[in-house]
C-alpha atoms as a PDB file:
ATOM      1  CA  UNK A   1       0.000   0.000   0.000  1.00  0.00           C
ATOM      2  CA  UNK A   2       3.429   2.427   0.630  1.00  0.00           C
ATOM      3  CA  UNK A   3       4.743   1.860  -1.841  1.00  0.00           C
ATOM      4  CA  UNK A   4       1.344   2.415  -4.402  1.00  0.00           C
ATOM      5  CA  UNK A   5       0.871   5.918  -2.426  1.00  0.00           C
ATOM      6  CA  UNK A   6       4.602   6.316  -3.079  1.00  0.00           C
ATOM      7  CA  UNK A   7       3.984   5.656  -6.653  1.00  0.00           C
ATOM      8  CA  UNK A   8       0.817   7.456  -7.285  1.00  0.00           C
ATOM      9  CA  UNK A   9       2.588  10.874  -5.147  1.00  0.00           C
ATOM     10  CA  UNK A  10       5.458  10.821  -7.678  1.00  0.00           C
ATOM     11  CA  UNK A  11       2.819  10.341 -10.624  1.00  0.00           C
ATOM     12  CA  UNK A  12       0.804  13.509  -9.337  1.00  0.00           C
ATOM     13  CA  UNK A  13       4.046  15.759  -8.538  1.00  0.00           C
ATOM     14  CA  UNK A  14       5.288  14.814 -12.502  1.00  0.00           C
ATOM     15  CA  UNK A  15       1.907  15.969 -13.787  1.00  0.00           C
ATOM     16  CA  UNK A  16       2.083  18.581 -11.951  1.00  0.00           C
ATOM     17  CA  UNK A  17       5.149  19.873 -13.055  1.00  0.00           C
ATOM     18  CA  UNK A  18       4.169  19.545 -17.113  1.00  0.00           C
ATOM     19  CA  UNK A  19       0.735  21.430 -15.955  1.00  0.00           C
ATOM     20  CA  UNK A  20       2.837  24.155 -14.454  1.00  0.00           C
ATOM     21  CA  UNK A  21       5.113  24.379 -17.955  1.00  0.00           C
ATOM     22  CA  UNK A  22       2.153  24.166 -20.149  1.00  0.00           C
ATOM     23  CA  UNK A  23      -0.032  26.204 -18.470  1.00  0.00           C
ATOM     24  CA  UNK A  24       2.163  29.245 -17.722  1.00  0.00           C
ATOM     25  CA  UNK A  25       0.317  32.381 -19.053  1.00  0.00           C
ATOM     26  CA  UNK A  26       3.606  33.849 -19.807  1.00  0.00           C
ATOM     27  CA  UNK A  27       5.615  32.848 -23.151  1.00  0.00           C
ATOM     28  CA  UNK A  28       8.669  31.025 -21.584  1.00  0.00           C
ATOM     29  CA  UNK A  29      12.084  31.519 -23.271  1.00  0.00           C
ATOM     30  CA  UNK A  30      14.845  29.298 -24.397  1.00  0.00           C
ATOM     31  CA  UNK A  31      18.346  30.477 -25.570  1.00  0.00           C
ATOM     32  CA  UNK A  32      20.304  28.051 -27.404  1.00  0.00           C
ATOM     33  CA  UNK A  33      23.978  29.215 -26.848  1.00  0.00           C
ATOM     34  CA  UNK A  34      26.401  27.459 -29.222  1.00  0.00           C
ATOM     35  CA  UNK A  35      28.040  26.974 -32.223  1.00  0.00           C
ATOM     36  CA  UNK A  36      26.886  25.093 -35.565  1.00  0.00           C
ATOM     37  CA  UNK A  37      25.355  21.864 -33.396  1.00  0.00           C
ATOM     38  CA  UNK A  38      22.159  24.326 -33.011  1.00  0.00           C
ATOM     39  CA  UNK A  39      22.551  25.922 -36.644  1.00  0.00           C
ATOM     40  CA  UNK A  40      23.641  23.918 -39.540  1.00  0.00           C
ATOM     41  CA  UNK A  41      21.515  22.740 -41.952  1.00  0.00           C
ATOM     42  CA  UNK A  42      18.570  25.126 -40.407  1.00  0.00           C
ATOM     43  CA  UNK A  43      19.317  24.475 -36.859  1.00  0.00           C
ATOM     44  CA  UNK A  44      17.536  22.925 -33.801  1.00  0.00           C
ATOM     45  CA  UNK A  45      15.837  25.527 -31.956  1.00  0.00           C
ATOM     46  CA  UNK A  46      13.020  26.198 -34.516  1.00  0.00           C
ATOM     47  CA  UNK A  47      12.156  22.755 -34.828  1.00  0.00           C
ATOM     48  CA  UNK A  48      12.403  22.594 -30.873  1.00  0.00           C
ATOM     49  CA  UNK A  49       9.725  25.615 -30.834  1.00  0.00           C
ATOM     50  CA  UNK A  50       7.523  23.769 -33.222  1.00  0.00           C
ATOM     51  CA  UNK A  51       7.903  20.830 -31.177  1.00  0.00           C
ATOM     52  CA  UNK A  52       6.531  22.693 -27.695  1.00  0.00           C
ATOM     53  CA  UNK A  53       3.876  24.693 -29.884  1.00  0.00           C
ATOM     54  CA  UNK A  54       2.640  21.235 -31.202  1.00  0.00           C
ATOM     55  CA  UNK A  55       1.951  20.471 -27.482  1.00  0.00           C
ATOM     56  CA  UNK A  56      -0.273  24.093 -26.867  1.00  0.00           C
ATOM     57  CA  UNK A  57       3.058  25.152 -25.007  1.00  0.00           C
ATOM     58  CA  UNK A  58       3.594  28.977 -25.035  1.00  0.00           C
ATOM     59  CA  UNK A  59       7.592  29.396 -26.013  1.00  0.00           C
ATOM     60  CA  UNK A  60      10.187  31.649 -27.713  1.00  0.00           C
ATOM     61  CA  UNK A  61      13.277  29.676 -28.939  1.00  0.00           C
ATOM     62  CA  UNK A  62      16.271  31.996 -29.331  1.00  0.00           C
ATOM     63  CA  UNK A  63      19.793  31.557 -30.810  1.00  0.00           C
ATOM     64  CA  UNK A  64      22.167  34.078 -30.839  1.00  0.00           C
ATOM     65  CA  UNK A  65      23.035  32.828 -34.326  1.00  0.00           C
ATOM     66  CA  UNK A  66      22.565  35.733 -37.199  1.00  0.00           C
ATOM     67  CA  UNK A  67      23.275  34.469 -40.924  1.00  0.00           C
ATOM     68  CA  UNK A  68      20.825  34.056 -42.248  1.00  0.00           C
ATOM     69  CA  UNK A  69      19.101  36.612 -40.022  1.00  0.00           C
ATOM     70  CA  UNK A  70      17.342  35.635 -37.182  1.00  0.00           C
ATOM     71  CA  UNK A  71      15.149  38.660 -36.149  1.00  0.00           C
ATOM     72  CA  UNK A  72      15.655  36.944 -32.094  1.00  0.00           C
ATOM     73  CA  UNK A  73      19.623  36.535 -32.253  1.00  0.00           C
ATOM     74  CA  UNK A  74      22.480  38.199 -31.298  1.00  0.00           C
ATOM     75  CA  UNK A  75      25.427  37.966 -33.168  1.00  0.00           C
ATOM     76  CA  UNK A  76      28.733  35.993 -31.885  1.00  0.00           C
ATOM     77  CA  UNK A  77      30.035  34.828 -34.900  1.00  0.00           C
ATOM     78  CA  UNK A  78      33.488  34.298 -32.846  1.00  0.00           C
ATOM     79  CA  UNK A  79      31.450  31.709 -30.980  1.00  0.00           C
ATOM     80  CA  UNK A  80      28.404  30.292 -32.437  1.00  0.00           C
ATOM     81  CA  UNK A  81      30.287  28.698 -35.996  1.00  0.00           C
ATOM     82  CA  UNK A  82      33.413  27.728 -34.871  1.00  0.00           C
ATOM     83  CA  UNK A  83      33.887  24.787 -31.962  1.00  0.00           C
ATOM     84  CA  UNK A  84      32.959  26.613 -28.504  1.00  0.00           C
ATOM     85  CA  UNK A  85      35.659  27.673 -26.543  1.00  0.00           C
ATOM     86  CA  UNK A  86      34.418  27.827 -22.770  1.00  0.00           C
ATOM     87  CA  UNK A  87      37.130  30.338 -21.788  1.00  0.00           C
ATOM     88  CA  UNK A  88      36.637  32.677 -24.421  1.00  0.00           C
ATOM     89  CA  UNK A  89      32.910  32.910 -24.655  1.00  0.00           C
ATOM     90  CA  UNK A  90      32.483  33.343 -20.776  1.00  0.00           C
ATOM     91  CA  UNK A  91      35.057  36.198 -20.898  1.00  0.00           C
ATOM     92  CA  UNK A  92      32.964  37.415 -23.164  1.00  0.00           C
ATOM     93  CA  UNK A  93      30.419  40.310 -21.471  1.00  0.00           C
ATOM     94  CA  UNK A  94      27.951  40.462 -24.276  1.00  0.00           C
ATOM     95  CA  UNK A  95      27.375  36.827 -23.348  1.00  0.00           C
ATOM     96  CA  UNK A  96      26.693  37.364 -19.958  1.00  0.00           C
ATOM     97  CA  UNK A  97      24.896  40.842 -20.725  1.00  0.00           C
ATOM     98  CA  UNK A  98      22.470  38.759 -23.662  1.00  0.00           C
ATOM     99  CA  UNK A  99      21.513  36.289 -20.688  1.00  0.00           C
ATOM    100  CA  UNK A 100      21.355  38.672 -17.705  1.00  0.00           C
ATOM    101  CA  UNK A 101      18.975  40.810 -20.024  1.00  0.00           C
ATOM    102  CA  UNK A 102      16.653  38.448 -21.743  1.00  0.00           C
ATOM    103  CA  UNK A 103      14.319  37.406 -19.455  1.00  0.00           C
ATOM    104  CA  UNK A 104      15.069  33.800 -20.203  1.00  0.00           C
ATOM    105  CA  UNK A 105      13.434  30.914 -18.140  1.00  0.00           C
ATOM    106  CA  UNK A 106      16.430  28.557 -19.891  1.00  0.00           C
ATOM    107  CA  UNK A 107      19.509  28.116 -21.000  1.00  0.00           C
ATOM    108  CA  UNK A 108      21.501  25.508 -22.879  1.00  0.00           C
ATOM    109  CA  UNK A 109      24.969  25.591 -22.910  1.00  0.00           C
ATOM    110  CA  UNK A 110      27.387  22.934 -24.974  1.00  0.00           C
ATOM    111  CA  UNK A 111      30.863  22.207 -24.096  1.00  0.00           C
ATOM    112  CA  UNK A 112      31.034  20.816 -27.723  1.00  0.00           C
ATOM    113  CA  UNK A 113      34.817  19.694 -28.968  1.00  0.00           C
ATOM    114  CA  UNK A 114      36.648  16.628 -27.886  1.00  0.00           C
ATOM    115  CA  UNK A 115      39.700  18.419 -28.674  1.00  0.00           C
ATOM    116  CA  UNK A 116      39.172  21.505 -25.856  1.00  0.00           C
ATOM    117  CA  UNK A 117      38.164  18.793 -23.609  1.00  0.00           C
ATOM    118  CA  UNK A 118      40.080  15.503 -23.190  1.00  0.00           C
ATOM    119  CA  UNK A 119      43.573  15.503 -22.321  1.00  0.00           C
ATOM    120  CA  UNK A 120      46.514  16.703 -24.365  1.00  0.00           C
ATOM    121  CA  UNK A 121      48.028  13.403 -24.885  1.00  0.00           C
ATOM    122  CA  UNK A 122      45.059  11.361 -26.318  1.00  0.00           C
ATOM    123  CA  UNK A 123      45.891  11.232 -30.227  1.00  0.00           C
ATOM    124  CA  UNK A 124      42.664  12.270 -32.429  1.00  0.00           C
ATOM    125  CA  UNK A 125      42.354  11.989 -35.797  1.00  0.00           C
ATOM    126  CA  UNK A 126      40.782  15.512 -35.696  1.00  0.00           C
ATOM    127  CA  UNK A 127      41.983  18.656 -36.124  1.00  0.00           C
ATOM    128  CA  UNK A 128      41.409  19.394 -32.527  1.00  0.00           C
ATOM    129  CA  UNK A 129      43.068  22.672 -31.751  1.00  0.00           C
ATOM    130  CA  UNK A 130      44.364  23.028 -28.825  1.00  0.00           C
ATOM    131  CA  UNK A 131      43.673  21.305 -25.194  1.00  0.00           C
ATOM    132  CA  UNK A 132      42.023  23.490 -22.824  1.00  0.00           C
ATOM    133  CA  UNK A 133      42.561  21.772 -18.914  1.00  0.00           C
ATOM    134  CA  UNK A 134      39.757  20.844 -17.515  1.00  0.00           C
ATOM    135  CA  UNK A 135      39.521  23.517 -14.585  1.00  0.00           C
ATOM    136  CA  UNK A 136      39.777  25.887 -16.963  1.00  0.00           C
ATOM    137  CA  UNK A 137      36.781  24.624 -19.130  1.00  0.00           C
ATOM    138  CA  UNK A 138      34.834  23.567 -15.484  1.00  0.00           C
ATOM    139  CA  UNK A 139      35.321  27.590 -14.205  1.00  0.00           C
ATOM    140  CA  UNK A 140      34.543  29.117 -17.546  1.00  0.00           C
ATOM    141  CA  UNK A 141      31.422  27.038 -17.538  1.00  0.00           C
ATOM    142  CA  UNK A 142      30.977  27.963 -14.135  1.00  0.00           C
ATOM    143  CA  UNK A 143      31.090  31.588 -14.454  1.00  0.00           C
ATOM    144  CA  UNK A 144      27.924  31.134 -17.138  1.00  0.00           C
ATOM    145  CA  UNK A 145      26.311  28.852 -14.487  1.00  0.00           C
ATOM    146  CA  UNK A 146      26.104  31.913 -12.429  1.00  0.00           C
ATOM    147  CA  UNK A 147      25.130  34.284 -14.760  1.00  0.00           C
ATOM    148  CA  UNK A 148      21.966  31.837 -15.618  1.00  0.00           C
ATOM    149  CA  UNK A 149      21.105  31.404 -11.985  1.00  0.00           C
ATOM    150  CA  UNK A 150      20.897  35.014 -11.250  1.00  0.00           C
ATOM    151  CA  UNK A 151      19.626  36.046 -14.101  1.00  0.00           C
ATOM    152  CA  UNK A 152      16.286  33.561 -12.959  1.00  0.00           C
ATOM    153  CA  UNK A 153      17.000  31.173 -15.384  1.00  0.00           C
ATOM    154  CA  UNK A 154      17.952  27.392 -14.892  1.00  0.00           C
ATOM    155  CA  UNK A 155      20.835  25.923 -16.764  1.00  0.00           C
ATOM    156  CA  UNK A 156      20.832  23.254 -19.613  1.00  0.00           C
ATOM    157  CA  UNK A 157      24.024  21.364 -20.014  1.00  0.00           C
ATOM    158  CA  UNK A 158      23.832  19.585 -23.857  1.00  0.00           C
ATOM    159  CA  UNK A 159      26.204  16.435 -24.221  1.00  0.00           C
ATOM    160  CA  UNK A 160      26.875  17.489 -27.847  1.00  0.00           C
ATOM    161  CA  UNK A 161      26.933  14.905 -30.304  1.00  0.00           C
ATOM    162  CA  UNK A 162      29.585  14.568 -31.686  1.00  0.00           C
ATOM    163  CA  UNK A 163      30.600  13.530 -35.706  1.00  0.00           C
ATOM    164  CA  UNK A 164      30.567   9.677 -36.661  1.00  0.00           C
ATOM    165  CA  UNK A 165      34.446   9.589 -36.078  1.00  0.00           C
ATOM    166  CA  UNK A 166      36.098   8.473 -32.839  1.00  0.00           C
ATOM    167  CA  UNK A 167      32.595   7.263 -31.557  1.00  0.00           C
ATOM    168  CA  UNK A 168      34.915   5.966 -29.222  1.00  0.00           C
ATOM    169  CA  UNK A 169      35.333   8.877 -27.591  1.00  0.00           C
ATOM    170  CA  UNK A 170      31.561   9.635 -26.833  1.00  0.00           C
ATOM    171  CA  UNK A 171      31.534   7.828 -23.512  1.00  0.00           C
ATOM    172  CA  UNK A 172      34.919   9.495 -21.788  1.00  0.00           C
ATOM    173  CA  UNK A 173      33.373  13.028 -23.574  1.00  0.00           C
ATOM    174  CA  UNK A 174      30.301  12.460 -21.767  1.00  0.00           C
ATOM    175  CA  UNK A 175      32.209  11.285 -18.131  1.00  0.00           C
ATOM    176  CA  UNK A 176      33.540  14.780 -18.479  1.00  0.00           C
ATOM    177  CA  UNK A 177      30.050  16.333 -18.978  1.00  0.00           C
ATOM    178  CA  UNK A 178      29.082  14.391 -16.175  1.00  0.00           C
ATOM    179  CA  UNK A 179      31.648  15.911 -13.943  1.00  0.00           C
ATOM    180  CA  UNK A 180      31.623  19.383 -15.136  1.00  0.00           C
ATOM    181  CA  UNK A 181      27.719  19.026 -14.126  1.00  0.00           C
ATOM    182  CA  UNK A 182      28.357  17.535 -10.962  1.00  0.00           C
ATOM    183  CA  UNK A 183      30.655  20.806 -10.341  1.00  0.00           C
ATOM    184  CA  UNK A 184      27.931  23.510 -11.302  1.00  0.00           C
ATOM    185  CA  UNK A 185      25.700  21.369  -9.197  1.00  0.00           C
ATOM    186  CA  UNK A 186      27.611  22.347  -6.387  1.00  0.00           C
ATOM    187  CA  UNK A 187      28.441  25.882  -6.885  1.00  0.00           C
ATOM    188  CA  UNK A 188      26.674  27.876  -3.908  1.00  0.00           C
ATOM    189  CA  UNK A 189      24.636  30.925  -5.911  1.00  0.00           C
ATOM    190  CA  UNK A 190      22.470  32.961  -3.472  1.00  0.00           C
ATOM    191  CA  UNK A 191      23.101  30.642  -1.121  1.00  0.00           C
ATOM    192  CA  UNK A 192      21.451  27.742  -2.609  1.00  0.00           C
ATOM    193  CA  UNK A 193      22.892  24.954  -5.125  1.00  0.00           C
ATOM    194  CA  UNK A 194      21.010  25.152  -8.158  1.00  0.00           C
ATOM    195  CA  UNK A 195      20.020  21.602 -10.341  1.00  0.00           C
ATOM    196  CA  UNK A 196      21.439  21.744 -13.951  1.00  0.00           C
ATOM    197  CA  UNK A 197      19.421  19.485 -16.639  1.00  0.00           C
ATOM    198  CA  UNK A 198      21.703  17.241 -18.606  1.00  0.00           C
ATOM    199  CA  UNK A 199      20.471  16.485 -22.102  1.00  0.00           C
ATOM    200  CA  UNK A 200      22.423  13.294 -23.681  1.00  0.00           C
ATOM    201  CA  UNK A 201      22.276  13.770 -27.165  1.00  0.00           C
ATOM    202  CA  UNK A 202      25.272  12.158 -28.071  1.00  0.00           C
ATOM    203  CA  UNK A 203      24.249   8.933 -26.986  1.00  0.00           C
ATOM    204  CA  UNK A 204      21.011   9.156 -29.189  1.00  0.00           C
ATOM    205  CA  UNK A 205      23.122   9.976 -31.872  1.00  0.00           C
ATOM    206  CA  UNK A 206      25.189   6.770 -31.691  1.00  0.00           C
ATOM    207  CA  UNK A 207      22.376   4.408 -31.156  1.00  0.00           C
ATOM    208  CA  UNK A 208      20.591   6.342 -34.047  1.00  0.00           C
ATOM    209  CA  UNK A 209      23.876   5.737 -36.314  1.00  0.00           C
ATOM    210  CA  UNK A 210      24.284   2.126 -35.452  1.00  0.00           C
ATOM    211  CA  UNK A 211      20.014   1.893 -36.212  1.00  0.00           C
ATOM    212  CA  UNK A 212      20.334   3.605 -39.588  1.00  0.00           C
ATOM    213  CA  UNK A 213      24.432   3.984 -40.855  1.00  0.00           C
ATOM    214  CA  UNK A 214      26.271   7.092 -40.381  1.00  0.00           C
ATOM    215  CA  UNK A 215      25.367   7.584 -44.215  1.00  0.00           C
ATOM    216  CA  UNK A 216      22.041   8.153 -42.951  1.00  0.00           C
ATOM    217  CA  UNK A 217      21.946  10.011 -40.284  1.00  0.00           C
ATOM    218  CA  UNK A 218      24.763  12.638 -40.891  1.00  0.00           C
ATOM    219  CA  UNK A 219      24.736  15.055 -43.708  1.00  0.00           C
ATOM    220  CA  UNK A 220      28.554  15.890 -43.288  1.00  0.00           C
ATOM    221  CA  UNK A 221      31.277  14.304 -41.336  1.00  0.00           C
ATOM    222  CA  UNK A 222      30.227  16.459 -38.258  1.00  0.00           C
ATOM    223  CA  UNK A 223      26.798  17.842 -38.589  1.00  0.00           C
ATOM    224  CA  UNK A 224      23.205  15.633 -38.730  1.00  0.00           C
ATOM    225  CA  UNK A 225      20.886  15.691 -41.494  1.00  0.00           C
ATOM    226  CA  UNK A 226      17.274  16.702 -40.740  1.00  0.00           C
ATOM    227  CA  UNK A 227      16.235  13.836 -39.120  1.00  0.00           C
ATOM    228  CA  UNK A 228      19.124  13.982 -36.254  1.00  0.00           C
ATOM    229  CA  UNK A 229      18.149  17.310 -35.999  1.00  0.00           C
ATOM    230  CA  UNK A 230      14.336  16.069 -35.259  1.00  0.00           C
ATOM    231  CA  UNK A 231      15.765  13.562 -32.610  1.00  0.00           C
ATOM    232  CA  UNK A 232      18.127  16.820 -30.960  1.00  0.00           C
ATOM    233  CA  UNK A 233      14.650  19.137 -30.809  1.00  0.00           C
ATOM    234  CA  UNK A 234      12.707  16.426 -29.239  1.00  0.00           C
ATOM    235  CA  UNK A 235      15.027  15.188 -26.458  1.00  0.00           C
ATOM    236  CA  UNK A 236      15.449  19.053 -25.541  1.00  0.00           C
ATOM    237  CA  UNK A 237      11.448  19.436 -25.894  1.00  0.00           C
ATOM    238  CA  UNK A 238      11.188  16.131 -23.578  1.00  0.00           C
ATOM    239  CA  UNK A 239      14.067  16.994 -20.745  1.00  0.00           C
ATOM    240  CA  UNK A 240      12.980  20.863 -20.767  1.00  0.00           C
ATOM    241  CA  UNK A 241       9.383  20.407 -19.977  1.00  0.00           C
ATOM    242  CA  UNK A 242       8.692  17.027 -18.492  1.00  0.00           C
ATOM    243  CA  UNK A 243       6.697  15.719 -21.354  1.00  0.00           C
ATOM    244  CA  UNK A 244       6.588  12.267 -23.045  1.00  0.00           C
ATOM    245  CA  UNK A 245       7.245  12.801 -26.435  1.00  0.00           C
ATOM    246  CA  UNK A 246       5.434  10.141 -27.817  1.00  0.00           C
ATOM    247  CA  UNK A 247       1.970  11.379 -26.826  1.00  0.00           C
ATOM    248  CA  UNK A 248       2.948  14.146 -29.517  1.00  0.00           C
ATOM    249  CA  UNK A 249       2.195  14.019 -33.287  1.00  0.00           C
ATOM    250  CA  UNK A 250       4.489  16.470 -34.394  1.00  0.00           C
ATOM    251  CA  UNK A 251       6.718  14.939 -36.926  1.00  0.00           C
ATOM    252  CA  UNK A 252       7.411  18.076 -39.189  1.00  0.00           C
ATOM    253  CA  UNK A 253      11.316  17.925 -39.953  1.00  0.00           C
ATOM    254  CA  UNK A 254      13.503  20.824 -39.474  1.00  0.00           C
ATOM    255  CA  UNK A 255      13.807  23.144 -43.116  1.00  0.00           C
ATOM    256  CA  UNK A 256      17.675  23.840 -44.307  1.00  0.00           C
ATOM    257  CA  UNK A 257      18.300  27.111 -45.141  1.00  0.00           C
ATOM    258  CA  UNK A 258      18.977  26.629 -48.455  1.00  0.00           C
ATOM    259  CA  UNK A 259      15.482  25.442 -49.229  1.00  0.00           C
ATOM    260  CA  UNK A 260      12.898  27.680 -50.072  1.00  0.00           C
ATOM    261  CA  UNK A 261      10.489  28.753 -47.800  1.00  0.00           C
ATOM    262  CA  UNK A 262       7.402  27.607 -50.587  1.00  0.00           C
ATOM    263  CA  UNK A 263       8.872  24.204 -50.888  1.00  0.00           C
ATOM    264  CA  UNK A 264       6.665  21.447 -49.572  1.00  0.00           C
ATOM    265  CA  UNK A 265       7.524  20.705 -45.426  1.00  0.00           C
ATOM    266  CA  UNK A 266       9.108  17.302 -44.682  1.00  0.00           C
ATOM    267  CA  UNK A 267       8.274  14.997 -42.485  1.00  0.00           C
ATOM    268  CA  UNK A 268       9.927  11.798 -40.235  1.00  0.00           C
ATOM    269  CA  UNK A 269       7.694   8.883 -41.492  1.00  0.00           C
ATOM    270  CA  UNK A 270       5.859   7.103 -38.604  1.00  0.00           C
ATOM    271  CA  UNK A 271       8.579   4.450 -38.066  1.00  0.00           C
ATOM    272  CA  UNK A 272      11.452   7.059 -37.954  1.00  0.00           C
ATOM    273  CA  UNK A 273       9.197   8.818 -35.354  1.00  0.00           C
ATOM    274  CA  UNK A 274       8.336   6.487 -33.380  1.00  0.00           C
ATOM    275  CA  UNK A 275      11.654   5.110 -32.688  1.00  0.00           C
ATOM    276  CA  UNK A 276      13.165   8.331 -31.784  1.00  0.00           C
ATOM    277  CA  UNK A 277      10.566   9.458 -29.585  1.00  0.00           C
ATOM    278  CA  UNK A 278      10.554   5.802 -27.697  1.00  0.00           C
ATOM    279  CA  UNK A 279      14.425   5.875 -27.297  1.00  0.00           C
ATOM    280  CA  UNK A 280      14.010   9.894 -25.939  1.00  0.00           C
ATOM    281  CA  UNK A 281      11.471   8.680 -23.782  1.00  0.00           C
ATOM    282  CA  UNK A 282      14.082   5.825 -22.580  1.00  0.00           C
ATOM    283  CA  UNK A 283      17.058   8.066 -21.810  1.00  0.00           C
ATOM    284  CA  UNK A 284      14.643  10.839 -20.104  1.00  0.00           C
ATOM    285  CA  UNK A 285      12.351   8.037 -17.732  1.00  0.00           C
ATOM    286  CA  UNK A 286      15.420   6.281 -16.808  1.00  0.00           C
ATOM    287  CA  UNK A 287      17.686   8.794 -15.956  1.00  0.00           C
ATOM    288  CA  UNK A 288      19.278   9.403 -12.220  1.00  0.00           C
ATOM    289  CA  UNK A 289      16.493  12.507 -11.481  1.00  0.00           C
END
């Protein structure tokens, strides 16, 4: 009998939470802060807007991304299309000034390239530029932790993807994501620790490129093709608000910017939906909280 109270209290306190996000009279804000991982191809955030609109949810996706023009977005060209560099965007005060001024209720932050985060001495095929240490990446990160937290807004921590090669270096990438959130976690802001939301994506992406070939699922060496873009906006739809994505029928995929605007609208077929919301809905139900 506990343990069906126990049950039925976490049930109500779940709902209760996607009420609260759904129901909000005010339009809730998202800024996307990174490089191409959010912009190539036509990027994630619109598609991640569609996705909460689709559910009668009231929000504003922005990217500070610019070219093409974005009529939301600020322009850091420095930082949004080449591979982030923690350090230099957080020394950066028009970063801190965009999120202390836009009223945001979210933010999502990628660490993005294996080369700025695993150690000097690991040999990658990549171009990786040069190794940044990892207190140096987990106080830079820090310093836009706080920013977010007293700005009122709550930190989203993205496990970028990744390209198809050295998908053995996903799982030591994301036990470094994994630490650097455990460190925010920590940080006392206004006297309180504050709970950062860790999105996975990377792992999607693998299963999704051992399910379909790397052929099908990447449109370049290091960028997805519309359909990992689809599987990006719904695990950040899912993880942001609480819902199950597979009570939603949205299945529109995301429109490259090359295309134009009066071409016909793409969509996942029911199969390719339906796996990638049941493998979101996997990752997000099983996770640690």
């Amino acid at each position: 009998m506990k343990k069906c109270i126990r049950f039925i209290t976490i049930g109500l306190m779940a709902i209760g939470c996607s009420l609260s996000f759904g129901q909000s009279a005010k339009s809730k804000r998202v800024l996307f802060l990174g490089n191409s991982v959010f912009n190539s191809k036509g990027g994630v955030h619109q598609t991640f807007e569609q996705f909460c609109k689709s559910s009668g949810l009231n929000i504003d996706a922005v990217s500070q991304y610019k070219e093409p023009e974005n009529p939301h977005g600020v322009e850091f060209l420095e930082y949004g299309r080449i591979p982030v560099n923690l350090p230099a965007m957080a020394a950066d005060e028009k970063i801190h000034a965009l999120i202390s001024s836009g009223n945001f209720d979210f933010v999502i932050l990628e660490g993005r390239r294996n080369g700025f985060l695993l150690p000097e001495w690991l040999e990658l095929s990549e171009d990786r530029g040069k190794a940044i240490p990892y207190d140096e990446n987990a106080a830079a990160l820090g310093e836009l932790h706080r920013t977010i937290v007293e700005s009122g807004a709550q930190t989203v921590l993205y496990l970028h993807p990744g390209g198809y090669s050295n998908p053995e270096m996903k799982h030591p990438v994301a036990q470094i994501y994994q630490r650097l959130r455990a460190d925010l976690e920590r940080m006392d802001i206004g006297g309180k620790q504050h709970e950062v939301i860790f999105v996975p994506a990377s792992f999607l992406w693998l299963d999704a490129s051992r399910k379909y070939g790397d052929e099908n699922w990447f449109a370049d060496p290091n960028h997805g093709n519309a359909l990992a873009r689809y599987s990006s906006a719904c695990m950040l739809y899912t993880y942001i608000t609480g819902l199950d994505p597979r009570e939603s029928d949205f299945k529109e995929l995301p429109r490259s910017y090359d295309v134009s605007p009066d071409s016909p609208a793409e969509y996942a077929s029911e199969e390719e939906a339906a796996w990638i919301k049941n493998q979101v809905w996997l990752y997000y139900s099983t996770k640690l909280r």
